[in-house]
N, C-alpha and C. Protein backbone atom coordinates (compact mmCIF):
# COMPACT_ATOMS: atom_id res chain seq x y z
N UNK A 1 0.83 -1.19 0.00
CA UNK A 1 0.00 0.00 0.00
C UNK A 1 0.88 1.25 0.00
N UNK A 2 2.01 1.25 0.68
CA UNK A 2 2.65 2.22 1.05
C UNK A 2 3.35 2.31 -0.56
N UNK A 3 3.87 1.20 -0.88
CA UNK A 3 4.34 1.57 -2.23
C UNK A 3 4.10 1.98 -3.22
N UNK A 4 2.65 1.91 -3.31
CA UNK A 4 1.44 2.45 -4.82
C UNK A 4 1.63 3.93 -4.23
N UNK A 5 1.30 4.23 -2.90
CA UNK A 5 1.16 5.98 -2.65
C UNK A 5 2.46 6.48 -3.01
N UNK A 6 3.78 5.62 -2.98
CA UNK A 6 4.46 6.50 -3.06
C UNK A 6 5.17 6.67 -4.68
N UNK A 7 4.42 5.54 -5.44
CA UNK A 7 4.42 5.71 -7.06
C UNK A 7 3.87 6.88 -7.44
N UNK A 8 2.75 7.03 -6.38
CA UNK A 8 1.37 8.13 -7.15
C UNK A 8 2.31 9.59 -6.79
N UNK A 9 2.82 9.68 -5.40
CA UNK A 9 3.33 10.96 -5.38
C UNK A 9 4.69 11.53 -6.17
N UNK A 10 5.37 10.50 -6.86
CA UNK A 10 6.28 10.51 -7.70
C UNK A 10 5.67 10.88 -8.98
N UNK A 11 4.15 10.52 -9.61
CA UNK A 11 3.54 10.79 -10.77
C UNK A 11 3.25 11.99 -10.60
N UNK A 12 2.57 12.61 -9.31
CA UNK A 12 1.83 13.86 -9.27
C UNK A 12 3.27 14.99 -9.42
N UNK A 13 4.50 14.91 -9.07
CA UNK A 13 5.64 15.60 -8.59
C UNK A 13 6.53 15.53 -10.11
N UNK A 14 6.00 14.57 -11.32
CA UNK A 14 6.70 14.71 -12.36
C UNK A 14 5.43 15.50 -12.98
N UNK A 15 6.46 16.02 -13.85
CA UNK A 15 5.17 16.74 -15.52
C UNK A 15 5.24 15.85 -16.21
N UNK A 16 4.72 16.31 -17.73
CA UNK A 16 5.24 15.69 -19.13
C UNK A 16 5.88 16.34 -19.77
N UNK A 17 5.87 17.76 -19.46
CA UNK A 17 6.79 18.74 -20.13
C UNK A 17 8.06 18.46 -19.94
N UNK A 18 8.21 18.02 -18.57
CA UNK A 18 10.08 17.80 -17.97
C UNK A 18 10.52 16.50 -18.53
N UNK A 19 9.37 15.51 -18.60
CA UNK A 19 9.78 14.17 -19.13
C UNK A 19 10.05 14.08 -20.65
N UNK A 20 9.43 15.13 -21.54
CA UNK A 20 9.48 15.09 -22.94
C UNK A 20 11.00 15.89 -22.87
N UNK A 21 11.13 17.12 -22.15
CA UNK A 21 12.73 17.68 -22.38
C UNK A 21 13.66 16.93 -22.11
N UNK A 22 13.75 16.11 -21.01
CA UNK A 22 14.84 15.63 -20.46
C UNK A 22 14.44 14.41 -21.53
N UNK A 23 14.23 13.48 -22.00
CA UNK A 23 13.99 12.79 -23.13
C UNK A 23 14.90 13.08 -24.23
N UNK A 24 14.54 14.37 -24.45
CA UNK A 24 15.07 14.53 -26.05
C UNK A 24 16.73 15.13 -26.03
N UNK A 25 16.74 15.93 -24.37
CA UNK A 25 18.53 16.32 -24.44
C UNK A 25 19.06 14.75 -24.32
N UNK A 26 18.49 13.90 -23.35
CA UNK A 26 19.56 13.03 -23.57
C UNK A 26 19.96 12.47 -24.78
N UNK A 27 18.75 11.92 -25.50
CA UNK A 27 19.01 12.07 -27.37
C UNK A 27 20.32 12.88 -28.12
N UNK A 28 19.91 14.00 -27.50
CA UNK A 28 20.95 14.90 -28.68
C UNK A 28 22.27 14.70 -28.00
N UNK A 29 22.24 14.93 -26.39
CA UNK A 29 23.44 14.48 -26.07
C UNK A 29 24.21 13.44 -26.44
N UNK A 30 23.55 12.31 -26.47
CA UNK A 30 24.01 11.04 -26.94
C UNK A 30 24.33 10.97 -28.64
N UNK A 31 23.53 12.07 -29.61
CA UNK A 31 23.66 11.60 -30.80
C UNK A 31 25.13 12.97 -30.84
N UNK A 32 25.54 13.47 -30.45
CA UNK A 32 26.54 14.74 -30.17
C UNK A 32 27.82 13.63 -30.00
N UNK A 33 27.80 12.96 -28.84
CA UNK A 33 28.71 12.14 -28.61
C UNK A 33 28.94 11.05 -29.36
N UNK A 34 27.95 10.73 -30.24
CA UNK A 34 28.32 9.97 -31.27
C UNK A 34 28.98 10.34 -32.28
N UNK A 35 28.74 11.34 -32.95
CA UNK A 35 28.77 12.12 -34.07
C UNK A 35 30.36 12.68 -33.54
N UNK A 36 30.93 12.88 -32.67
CA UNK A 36 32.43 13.80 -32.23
C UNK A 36 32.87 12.24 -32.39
N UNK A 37 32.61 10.96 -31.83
CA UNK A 37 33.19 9.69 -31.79
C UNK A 37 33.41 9.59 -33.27
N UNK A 38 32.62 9.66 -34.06
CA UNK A 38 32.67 9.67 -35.60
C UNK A 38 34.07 9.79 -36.09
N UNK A 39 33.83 11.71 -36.20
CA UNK A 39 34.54 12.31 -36.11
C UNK A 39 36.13 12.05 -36.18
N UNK A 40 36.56 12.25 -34.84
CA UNK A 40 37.62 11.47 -34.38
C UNK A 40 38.19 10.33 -34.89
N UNK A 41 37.21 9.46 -34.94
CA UNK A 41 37.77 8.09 -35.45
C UNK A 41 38.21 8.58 -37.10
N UNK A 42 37.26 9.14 -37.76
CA UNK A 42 37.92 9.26 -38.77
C UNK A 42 38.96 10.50 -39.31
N UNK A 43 38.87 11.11 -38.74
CA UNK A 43 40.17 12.18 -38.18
C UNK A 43 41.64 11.46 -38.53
N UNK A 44 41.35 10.55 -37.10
CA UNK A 44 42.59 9.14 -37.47
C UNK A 44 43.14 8.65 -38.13
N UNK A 45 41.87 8.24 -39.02
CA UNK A 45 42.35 7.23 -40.21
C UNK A 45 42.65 8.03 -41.44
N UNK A 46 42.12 9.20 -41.80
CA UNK A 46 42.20 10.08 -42.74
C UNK A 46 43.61 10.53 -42.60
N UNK A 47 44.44 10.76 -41.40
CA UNK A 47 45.57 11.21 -40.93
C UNK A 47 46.39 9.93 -41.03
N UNK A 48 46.10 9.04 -40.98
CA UNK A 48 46.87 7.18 -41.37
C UNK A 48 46.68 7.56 -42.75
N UNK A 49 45.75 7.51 -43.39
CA UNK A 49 46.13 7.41 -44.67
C UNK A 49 46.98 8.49 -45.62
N UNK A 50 46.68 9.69 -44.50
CA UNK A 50 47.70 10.64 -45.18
C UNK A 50 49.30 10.50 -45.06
N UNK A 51 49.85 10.16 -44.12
CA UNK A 51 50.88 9.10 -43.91
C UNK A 51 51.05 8.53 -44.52
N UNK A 52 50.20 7.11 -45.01
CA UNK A 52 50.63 6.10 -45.88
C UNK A 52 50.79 6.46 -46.98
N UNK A 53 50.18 7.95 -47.60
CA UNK A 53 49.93 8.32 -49.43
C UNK A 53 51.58 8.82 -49.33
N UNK A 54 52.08 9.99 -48.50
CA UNK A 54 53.25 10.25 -48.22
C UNK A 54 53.99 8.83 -48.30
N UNK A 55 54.21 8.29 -47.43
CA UNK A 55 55.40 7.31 -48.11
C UNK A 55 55.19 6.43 -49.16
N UNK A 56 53.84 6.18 -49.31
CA UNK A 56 54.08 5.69 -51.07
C UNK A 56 54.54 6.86 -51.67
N UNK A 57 54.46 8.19 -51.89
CA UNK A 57 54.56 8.66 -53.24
C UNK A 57 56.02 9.22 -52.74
N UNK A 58 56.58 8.99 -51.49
CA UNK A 58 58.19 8.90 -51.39
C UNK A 58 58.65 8.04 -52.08
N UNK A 59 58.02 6.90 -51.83
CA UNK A 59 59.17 5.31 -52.09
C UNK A 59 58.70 5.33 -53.99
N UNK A 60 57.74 5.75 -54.23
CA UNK A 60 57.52 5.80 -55.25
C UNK A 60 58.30 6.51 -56.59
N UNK A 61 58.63 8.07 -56.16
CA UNK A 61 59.36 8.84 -56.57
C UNK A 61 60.74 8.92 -56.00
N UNK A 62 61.40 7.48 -56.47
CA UNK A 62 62.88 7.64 -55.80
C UNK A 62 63.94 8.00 -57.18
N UNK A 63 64.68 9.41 -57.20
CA UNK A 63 64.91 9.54 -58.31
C UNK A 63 66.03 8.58 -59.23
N UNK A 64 65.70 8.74 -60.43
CA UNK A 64 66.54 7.60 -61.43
C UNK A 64 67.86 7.72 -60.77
N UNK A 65 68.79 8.98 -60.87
CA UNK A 65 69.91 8.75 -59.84
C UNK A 65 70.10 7.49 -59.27
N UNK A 66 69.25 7.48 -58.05
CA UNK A 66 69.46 6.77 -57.46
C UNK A 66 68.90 4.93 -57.33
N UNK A 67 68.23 4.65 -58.46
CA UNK A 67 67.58 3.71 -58.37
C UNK A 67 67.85 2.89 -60.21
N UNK A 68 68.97 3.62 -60.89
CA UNK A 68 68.99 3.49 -62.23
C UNK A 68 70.72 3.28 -61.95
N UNK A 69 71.43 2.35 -62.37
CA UNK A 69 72.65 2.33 -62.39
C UNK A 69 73.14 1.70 -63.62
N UNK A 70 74.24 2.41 -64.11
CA UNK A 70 75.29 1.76 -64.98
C UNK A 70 76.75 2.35 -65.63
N UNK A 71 76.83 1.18 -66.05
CA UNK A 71 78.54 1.81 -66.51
C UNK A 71 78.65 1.63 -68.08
N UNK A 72 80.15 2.17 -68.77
CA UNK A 72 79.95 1.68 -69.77
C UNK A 72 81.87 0.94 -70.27
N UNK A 73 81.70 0.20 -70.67
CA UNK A 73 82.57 -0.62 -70.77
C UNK A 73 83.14 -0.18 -72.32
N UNK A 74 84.30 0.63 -72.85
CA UNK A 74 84.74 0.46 -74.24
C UNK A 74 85.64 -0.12 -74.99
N UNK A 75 85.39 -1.27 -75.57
CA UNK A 75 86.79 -1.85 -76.21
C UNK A 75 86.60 -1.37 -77.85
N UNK A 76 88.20 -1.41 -78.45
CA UNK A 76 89.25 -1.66 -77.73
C UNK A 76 89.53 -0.48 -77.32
N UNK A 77 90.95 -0.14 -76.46
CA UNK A 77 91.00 1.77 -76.05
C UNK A 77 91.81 1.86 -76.85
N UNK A 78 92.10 1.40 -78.06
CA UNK A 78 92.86 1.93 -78.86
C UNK A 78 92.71 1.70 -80.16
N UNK A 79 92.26 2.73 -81.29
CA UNK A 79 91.65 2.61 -82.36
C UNK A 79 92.55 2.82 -83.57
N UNK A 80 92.45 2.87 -85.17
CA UNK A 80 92.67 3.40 -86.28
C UNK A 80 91.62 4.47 -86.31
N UNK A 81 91.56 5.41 -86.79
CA UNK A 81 90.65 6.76 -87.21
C UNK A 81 89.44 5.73 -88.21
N UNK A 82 90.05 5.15 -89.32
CA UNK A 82 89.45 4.68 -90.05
C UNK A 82 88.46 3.37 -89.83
N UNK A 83 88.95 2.52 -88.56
CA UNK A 83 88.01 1.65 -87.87
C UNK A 83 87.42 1.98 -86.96
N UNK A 84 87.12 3.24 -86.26
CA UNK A 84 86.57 4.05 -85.36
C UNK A 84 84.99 3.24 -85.15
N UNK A 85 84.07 2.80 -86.26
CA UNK A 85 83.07 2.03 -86.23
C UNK A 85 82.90 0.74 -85.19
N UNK A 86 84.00 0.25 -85.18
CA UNK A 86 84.43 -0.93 -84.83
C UNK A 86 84.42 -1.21 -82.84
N UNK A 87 84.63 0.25 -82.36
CA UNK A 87 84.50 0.57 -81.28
C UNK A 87 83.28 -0.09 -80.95
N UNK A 88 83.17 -0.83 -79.69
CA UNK A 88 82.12 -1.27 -79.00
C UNK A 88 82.00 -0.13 -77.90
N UNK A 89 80.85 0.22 -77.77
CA UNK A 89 80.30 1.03 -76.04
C UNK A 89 79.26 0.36 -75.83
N UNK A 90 79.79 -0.05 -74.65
CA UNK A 90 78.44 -1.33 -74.28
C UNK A 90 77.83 -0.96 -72.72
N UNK A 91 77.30 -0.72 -72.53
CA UNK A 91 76.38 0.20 -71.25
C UNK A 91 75.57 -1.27 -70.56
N UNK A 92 76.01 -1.08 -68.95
CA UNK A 92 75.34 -2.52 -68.34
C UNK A 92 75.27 -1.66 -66.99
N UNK A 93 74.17 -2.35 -66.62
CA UNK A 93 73.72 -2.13 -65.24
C UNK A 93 72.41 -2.30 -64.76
N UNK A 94 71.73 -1.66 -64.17
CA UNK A 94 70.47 -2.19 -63.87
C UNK A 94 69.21 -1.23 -63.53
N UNK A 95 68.72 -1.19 -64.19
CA UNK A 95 67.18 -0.32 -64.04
C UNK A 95 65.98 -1.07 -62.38
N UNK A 96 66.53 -0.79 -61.42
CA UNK A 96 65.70 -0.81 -60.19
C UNK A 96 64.38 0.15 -60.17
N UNK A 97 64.38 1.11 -61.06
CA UNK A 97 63.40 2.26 -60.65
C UNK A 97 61.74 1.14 -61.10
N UNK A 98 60.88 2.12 -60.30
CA UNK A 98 59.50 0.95 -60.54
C UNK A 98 59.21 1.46 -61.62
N UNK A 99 59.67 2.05 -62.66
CA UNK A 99 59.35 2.51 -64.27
C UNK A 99 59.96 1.97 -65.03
N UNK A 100 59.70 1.77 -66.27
CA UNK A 100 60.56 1.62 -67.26
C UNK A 100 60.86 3.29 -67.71
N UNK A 101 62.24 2.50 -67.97
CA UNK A 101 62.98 4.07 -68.40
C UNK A 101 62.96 4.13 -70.22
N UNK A 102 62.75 5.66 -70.21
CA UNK A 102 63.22 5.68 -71.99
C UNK A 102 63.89 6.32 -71.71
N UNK A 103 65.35 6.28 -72.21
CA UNK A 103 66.96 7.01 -72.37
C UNK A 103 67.49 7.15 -73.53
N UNK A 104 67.78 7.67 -73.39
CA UNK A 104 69.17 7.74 -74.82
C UNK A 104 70.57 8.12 -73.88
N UNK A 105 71.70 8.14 -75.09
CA UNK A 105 72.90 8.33 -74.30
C UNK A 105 73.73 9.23 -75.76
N UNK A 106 73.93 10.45 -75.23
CA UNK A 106 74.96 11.45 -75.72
C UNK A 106 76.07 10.99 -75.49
N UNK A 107 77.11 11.82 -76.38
CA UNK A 107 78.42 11.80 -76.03
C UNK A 107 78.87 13.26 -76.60
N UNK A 108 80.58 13.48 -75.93
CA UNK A 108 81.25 14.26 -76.20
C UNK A 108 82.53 13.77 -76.15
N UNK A 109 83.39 14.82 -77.01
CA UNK A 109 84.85 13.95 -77.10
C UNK A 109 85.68 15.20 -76.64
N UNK A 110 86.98 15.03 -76.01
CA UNK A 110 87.40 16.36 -75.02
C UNK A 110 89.31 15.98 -75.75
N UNK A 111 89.82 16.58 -76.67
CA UNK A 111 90.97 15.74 -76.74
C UNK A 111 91.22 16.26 -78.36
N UNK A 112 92.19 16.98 -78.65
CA UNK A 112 93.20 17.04 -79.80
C UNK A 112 92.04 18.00 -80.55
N UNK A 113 92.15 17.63 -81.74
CA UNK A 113 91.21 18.36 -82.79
C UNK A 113 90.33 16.92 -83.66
N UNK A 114 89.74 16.19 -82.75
CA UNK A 114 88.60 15.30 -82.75
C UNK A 114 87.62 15.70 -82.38
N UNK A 115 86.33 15.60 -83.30
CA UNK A 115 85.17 16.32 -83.18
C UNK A 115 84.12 14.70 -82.99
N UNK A 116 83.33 14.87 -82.07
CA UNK A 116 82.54 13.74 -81.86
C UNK A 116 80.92 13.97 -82.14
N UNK A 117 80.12 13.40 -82.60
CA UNK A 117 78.89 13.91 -83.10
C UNK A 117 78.02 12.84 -83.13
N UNK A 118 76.23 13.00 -83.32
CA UNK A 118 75.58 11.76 -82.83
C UNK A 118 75.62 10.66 -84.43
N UNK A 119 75.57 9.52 -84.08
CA UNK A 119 75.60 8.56 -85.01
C UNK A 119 74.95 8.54 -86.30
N UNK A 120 73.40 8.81 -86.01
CA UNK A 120 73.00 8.87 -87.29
C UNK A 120 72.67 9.99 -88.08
N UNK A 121 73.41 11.34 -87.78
CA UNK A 121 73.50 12.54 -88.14
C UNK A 121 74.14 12.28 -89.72
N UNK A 122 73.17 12.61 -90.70
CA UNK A 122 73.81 13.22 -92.39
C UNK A 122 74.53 13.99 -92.20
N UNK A 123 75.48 14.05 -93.28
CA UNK A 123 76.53 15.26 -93.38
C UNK A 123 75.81 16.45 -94.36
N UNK A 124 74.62 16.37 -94.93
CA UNK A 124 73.85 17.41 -95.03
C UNK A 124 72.55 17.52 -94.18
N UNK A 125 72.26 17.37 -93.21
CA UNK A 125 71.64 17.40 -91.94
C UNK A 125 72.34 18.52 -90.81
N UNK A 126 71.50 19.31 -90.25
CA UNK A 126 72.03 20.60 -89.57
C UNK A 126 72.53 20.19 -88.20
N UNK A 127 73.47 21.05 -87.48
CA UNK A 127 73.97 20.38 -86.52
C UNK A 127 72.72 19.87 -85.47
N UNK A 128 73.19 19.09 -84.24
CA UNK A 128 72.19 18.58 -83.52
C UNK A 128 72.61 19.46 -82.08
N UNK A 129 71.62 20.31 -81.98
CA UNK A 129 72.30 20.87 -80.50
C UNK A 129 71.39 20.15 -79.34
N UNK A 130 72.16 20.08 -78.35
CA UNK A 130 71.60 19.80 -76.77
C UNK A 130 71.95 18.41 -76.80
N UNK A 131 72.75 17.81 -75.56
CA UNK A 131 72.86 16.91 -75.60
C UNK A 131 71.12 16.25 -74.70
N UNK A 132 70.71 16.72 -74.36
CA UNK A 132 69.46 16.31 -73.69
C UNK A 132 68.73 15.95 -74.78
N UNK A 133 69.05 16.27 -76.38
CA UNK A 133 67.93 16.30 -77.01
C UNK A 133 67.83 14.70 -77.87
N UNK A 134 66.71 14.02 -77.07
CA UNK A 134 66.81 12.87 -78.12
C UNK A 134 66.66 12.14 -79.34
N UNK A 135 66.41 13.61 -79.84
CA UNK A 135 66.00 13.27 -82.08
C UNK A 135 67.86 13.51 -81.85
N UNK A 136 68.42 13.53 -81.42
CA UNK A 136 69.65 13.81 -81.67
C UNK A 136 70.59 12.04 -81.75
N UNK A 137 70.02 11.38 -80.03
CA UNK A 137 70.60 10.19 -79.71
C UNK A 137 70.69 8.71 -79.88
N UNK A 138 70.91 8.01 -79.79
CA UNK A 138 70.37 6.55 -79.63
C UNK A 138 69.39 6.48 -78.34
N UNK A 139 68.15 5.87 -78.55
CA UNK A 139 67.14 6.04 -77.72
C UNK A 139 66.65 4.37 -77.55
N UNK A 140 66.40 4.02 -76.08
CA UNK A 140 65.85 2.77 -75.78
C UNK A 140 65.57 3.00 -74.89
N UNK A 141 64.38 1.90 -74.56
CA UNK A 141 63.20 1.54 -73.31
C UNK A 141 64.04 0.74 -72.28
N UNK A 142 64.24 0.85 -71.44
CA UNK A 142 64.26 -0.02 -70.23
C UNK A 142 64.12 -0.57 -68.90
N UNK A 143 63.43 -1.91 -69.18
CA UNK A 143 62.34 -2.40 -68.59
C UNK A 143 62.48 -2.33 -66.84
N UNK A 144 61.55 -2.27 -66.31
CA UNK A 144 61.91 -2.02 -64.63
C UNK A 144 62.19 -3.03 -64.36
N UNK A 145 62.97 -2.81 -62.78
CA UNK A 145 63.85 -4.50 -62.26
C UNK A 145 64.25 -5.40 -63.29
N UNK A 146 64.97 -4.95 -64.66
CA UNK A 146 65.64 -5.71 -65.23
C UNK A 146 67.28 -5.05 -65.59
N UNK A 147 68.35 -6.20 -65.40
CA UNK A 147 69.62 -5.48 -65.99
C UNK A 147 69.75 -4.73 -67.55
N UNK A 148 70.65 -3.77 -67.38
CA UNK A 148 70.81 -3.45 -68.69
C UNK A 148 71.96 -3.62 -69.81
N UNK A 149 72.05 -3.94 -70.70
CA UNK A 149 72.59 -5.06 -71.31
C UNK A 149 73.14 -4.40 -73.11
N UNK A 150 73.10 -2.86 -73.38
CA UNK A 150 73.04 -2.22 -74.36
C UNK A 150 74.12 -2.04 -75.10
N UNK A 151 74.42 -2.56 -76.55
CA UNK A 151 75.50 -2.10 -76.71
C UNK A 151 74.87 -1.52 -78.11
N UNK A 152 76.18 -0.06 -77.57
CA UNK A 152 75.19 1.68 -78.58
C UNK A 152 75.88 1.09 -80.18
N UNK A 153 75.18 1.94 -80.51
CA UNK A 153 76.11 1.81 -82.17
C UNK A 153 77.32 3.54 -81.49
N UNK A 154 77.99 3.62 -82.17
CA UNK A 154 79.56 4.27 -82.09
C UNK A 154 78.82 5.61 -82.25
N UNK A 155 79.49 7.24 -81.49
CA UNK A 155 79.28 8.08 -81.64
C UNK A 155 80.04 8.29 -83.50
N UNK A 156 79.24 9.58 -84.64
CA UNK A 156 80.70 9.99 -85.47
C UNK A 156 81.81 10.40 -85.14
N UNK A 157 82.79 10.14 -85.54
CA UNK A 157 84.29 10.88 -85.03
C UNK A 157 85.14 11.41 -86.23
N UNK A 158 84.92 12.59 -86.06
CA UNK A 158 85.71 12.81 -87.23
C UNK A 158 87.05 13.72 -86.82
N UNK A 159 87.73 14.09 -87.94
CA UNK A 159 89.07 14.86 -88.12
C UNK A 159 89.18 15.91 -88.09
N UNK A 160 89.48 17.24 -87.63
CA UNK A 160 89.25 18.52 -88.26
C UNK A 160 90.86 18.67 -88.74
N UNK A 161 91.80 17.72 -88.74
CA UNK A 161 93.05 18.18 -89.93
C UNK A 161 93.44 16.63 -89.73
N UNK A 162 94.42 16.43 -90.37
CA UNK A 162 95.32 14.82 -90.41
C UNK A 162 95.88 14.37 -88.95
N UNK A 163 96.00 13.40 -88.60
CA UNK A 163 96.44 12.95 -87.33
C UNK A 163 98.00 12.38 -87.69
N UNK A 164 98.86 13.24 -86.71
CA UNK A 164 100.04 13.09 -87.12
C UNK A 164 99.98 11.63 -85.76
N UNK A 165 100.46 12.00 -84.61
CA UNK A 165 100.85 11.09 -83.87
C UNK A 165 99.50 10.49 -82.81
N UNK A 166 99.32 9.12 -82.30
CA UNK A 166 98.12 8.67 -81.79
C UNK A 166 97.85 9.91 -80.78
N UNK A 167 96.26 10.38 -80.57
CA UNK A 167 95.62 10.97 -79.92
C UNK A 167 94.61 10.61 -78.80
N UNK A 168 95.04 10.90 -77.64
CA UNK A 168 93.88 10.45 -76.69
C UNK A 168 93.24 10.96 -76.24
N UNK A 169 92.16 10.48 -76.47
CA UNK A 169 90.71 11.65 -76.43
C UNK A 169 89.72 11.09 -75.08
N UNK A 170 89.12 11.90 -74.42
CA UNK A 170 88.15 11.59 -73.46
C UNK A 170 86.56 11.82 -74.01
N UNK A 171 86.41 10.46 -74.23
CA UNK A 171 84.78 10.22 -74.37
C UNK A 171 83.74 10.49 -73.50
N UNK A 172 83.31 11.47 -73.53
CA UNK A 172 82.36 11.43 -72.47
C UNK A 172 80.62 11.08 -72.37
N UNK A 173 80.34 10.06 -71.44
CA UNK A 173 79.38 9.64 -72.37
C UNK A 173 78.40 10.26 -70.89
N UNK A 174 76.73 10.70 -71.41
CA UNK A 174 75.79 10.73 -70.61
C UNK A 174 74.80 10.15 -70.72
N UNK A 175 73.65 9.64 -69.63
CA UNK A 175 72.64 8.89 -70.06
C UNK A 175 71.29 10.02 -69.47
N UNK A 176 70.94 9.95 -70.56
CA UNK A 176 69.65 11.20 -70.29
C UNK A 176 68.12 10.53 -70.21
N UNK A 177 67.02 10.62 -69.11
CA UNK A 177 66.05 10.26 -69.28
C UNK A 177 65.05 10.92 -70.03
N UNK A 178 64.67 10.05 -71.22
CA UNK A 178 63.77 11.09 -72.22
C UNK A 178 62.86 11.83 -72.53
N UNK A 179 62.32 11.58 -71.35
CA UNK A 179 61.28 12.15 -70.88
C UNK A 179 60.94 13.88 -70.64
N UNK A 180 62.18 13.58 -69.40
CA UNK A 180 62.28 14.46 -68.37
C UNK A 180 63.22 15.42 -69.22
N UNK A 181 63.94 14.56 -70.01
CA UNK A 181 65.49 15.36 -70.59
C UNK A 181 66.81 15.56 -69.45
N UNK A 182 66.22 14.70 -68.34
CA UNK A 182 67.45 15.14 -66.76
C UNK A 182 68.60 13.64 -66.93
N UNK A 183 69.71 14.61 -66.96
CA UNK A 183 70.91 13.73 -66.77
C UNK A 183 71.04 12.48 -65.26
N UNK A 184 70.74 11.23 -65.78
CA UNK A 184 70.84 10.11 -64.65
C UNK A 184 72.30 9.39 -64.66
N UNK A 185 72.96 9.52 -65.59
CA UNK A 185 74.21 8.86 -64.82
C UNK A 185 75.15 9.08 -66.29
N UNK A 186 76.55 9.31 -65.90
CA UNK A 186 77.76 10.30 -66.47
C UNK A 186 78.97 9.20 -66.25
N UNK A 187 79.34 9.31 -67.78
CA UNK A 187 80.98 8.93 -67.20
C UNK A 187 82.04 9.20 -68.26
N UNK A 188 82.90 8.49 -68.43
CA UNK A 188 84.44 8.76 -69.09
C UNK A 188 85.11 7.90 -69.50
N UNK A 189 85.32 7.61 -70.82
CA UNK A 189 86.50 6.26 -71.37
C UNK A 189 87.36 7.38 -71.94
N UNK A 190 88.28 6.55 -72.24
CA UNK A 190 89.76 7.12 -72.66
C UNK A 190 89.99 6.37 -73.97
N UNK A 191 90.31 6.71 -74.88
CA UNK A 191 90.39 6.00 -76.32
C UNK A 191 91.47 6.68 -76.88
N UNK A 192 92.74 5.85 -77.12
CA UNK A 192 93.45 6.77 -78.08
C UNK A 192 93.47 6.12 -79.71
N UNK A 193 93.22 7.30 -80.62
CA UNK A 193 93.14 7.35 -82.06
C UNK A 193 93.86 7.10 -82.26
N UNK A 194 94.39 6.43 -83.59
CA UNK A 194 95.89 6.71 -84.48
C UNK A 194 95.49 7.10 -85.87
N UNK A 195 96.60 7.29 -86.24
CA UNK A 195 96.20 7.96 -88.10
C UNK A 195 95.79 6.88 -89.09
N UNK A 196 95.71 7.38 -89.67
CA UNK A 196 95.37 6.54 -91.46
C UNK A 196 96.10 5.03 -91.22
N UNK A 197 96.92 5.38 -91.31
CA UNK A 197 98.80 4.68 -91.46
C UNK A 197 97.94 3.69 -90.02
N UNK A 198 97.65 3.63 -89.21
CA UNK A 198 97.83 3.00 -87.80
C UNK A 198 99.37 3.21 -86.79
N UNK A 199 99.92 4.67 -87.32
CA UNK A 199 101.42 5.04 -85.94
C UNK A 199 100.88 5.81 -85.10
């Protein structure tokens, strides 16, 4: 008995007005605290994944420099002017980058009065300027994570007067990505010429 009266004076001592407000804040409170939980959580992961895009498009963009290697090997180092063709430049090393590369490879010759020029240049064909430029070079694809294995056809070499005594000239060869036109890897053989005669 005592317990029904004291239900009833708990009914008479509430409204419906207080029961419908306090109802609906706890609602919003609760959908507030959901919605910041949201939030947050994906705050997180949006911030993880911004992280993870960063080091992919680090590891991704590792430059040819460093992920493109080779050398070039020239036999023999010692030529006739007139068998100059005969020269092998044979370029080996290894394409690590996650691209395939398109390159070509310039040269220059540093040494006497030997003029060095690109291979398949006519002698009525205008000079070829830029060594970056690859209508100028020998140009090839190469394939990602595979070695490279190239052997160029011969820069021209010509005379600008008679070759009295053998001349040693510094070849300088570059490997340009064709794309970009940016120099990835540089080097230097030593070749000495001889005259007509072979003295």
């Amino acid at each position: 008995m005592a317990h029904r009266k004291a239900d009833t004076e708990a009914k008479k001592n509430s409204t419906p007005i207080l029961d419908v407000i306090t109802g609906r804040i706890g609602k919003i409170v609760a959908l507030i605290t959901a919605v910041v939980a949201l939030l947050t959580v994906a705050q997180q992961m949006l911030g993880g994944t911004h992280k993870l895009a960063e080091i992919w498009t680090a590891f991704r963009s590792v430059p040819e420099e460093d992920c493109f290697m080779a050398e070039m090997n020239v036999e023999p180092t010692s030529v006739p002017l007139q068998k100059w063709n005969s020269v092998k430049f044979h370029l080996t090393g290894s394409n690590k980058c996650r691209a395939t590369l398109a390159v070509h490879v310039a040269f220059k010759a540093q040494g006497g009065n030997l003029v060095v020029s690109p291979p398949f240049k006519g002698p009525d064909q205008p000079a070829c300027t830029g060594y970056e430029n690859p209508d100028c070079w020998e140009v090839k694809s190469l394939d990602k994570g595979k070695a490279v294995d190239w052997v160029l056809t011969p820069p021209r070499l010509e005379s600008l007067s008679p070759l009295g005594n053998p001349v040693k000239i510094a070849i300088n060869w570059m490997v340009f990505n064709t794309e970009t036109k940016k120099q990835v890897r540089a080097g230097k053989a030593e070749i000495t010429v001889k005259s007509e005669n072979g003295s």
